[in-house]
Protein backbone atom coordinates (compact mmCIF):
# COMPACT_ATOMS: atom_id res chain seq x y z
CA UNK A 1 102.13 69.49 -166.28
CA UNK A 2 100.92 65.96 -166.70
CA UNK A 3 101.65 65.62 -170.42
CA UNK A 4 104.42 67.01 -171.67
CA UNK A 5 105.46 66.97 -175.80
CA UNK A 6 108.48 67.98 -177.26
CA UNK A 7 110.36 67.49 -181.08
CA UNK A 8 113.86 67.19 -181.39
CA UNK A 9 115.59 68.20 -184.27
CA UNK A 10 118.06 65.74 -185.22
CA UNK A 11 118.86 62.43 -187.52
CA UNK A 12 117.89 60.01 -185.00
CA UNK A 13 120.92 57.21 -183.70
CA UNK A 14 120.86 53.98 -182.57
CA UNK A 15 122.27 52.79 -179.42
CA UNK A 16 125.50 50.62 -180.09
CA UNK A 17 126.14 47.68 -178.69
CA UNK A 18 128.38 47.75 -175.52
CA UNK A 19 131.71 46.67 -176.32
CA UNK A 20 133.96 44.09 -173.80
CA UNK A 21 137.55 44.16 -173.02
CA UNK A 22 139.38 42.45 -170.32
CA UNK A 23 142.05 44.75 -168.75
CA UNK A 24 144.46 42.67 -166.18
CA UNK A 25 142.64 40.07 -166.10
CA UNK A 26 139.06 41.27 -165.43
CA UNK A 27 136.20 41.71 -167.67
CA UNK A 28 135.26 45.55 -168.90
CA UNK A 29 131.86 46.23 -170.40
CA UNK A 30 131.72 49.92 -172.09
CA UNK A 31 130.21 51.98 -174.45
CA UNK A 32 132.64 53.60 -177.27
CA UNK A 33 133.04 56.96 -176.61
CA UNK A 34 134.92 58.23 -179.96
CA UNK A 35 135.30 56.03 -183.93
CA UNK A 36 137.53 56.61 -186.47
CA UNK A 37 136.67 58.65 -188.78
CA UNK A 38 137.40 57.84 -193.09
CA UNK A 39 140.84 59.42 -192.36
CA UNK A 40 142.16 57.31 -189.32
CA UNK A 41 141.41 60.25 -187.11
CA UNK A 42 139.27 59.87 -184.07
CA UNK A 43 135.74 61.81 -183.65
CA UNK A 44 133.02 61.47 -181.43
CA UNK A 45 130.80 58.74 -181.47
CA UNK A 46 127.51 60.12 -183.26
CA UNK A 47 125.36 58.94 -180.43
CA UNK A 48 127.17 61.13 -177.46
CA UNK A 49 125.78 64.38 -179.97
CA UNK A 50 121.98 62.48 -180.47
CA UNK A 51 121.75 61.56 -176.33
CA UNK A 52 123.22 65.42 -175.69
CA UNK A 53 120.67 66.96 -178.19
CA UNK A 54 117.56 65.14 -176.69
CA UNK A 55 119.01 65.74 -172.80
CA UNK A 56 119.07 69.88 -174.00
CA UNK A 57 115.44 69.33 -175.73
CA UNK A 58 114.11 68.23 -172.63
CA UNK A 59 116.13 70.77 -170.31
CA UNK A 60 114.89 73.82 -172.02
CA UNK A 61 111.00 71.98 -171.63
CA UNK A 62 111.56 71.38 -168.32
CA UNK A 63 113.39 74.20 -167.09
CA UNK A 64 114.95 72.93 -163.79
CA UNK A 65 111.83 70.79 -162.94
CA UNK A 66 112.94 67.58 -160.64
CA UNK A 67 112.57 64.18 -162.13
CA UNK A 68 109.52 62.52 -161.92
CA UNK A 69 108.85 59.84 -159.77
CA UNK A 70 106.38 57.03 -160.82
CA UNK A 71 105.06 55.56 -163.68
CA UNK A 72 105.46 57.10 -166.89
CA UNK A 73 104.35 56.28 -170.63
CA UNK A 74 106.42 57.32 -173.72
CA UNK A 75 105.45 57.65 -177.47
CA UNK A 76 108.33 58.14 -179.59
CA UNK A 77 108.47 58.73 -183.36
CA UNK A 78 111.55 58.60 -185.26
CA UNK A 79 111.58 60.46 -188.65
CA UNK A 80 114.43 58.98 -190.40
CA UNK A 81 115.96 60.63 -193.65
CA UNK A 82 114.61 60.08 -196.94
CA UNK A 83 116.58 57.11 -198.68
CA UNK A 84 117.26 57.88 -202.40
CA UNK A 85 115.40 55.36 -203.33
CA UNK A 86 112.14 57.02 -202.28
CA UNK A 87 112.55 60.23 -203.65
CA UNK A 88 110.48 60.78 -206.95
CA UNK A 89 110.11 64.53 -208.97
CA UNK A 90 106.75 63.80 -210.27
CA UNK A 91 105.13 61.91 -207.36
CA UNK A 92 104.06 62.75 -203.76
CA UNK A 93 106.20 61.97 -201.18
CA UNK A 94 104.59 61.68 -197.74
CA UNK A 95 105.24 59.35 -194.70
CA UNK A 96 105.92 55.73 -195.33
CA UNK A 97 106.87 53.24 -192.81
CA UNK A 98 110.22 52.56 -192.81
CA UNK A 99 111.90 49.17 -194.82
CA UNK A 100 115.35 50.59 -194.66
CA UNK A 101 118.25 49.06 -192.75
CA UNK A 102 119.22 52.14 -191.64
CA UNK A 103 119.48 54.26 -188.98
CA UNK A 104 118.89 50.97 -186.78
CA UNK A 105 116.74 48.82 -184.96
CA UNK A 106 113.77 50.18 -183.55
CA UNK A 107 114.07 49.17 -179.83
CA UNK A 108 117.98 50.84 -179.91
CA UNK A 109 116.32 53.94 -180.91
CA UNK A 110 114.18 54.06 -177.89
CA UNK A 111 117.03 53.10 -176.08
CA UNK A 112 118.93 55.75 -176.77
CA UNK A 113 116.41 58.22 -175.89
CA UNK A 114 115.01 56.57 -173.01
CA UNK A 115 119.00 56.86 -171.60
CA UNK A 116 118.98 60.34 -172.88
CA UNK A 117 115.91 61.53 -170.39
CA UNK A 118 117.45 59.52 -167.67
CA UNK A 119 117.67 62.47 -164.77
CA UNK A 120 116.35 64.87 -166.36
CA UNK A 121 112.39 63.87 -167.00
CA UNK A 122 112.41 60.82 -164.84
CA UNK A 123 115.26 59.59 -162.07
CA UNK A 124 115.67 56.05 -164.36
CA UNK A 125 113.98 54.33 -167.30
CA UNK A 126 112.79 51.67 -165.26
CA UNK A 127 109.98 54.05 -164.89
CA UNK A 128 108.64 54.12 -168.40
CA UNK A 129 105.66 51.71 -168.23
CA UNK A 130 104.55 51.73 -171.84
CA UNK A 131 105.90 52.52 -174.23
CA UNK A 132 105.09 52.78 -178.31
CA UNK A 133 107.60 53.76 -180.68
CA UNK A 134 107.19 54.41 -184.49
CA UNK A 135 110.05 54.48 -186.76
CA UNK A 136 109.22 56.66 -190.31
CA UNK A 137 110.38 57.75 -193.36
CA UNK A 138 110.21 62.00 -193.94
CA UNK A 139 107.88 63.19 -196.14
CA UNK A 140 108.83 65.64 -198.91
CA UNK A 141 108.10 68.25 -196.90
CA UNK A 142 110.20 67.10 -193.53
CA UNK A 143 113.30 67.27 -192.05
CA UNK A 144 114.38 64.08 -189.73
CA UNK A 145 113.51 64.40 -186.12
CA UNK A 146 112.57 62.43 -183.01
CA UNK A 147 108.58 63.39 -181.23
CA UNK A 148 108.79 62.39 -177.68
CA UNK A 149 105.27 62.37 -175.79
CA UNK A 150 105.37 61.52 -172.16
CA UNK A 151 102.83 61.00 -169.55
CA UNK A 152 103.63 61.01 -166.24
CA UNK A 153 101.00 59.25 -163.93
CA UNK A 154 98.46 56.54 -165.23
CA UNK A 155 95.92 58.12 -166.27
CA UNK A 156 97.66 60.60 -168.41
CA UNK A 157 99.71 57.22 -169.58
CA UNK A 158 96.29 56.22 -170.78
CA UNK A 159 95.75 59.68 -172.81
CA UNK A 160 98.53 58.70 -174.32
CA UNK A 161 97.44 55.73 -175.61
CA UNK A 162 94.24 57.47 -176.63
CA UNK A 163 96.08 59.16 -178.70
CA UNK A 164 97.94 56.59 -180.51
CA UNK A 165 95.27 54.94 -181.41
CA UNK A 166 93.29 57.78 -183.51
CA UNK A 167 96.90 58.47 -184.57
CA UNK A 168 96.89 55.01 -185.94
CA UNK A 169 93.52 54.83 -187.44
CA UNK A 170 94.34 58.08 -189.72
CA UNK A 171 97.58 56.03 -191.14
CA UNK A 172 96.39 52.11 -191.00
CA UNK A 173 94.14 50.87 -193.01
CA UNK A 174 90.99 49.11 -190.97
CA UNK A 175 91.09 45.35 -192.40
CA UNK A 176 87.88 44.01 -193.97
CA UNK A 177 86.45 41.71 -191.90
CA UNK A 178 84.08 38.78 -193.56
CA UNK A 179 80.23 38.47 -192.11
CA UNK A 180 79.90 35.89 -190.20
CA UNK A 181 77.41 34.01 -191.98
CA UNK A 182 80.12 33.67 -194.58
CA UNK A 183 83.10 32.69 -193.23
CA UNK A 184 83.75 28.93 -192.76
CA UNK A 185 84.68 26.80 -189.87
CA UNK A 186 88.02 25.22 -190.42
């Protein structure tokens, strides 16, 4: 198993930022664990459910496989909900890139997974070599999810990339470039 691939699906949550407190007299760096809810009542913070979803994706691909150990390349896409701004009856709906605020920036997604896997795929995200992430809008026909590609080892880090690239070319659209004999020097 060189190349391993794997959806998880779930609305995909940004890492928060760690929060500081000083407690006699010394500084204390943590991550919040519960928030309060619209009724003063305390739940758990949504990303302790999104890092123990992706940790029991990857357990039940794994099944009881040690960690990895060397260099390792990640492609993540996040499918974010639908806003209701982009939903239309009478028009297509597929994949856009994403313009909405919401659910966060792109590299606290990646974080979040990347933490998630920690121990389970890989002994620490120091690891992870390369890594390209894509943050998306559903289409009409999609639920919200996160696709996790990993290759362990160089050259499978390099299929990888392979595969992002006629991955890209399918979305992007190739930019007209001017002959030569007609551009001007500036």
């Amino acid at each position: 198993m060189t190349i391993l691939r794997f959806t998880v699906p779930t609305i995909p949550v940004s890492q928060p930022r760690a929060r500081a407190t000083a407690i006699g007299g010394h500084a204390r760096v943590y991550e919040p664990a519960t928030v309060k809810d619209s009724f003063g009542q305390r739940q758990p913070h949504p990303i302790a459910t999104f890092k123990a979803t992706v940790k029991q994706s990857a357990q039940a691909i794994l099944c009881d496989r040690p960690p990895f150990d060397g260099p390792v390349a990640v492609h993540l896409v996040f499918r974010v909900p639908r806003p209701p701004s982009m939903v239309w009856k009478r028009r297509p709906m597929p994949r856009a890139a994403h313009v909405n605020q919401k659910p966060g920036d792109i590299d606290n997604l990646a974080k979040a997974v990347l933490d998630a896997l920690n121990g389970i795929t890989w002994e620490d995200d120091r690891a992870v070599w390369l890594a390209l992430i894509q943050k998306v809008v559903c289409a009409a026909d999609e639920g919200p999810c996160v696709e996790i590609t990993i290759g362990f080892g160089i050259e499978e880090a390099m299929g990888v990339l392979s595969d992002l690239a006629l991955a890209l070319r399918k979305v992007l659209p190739v930019p007209q470039l001017l002959p030569f004999e007609n551009a001007r020097a500036t």
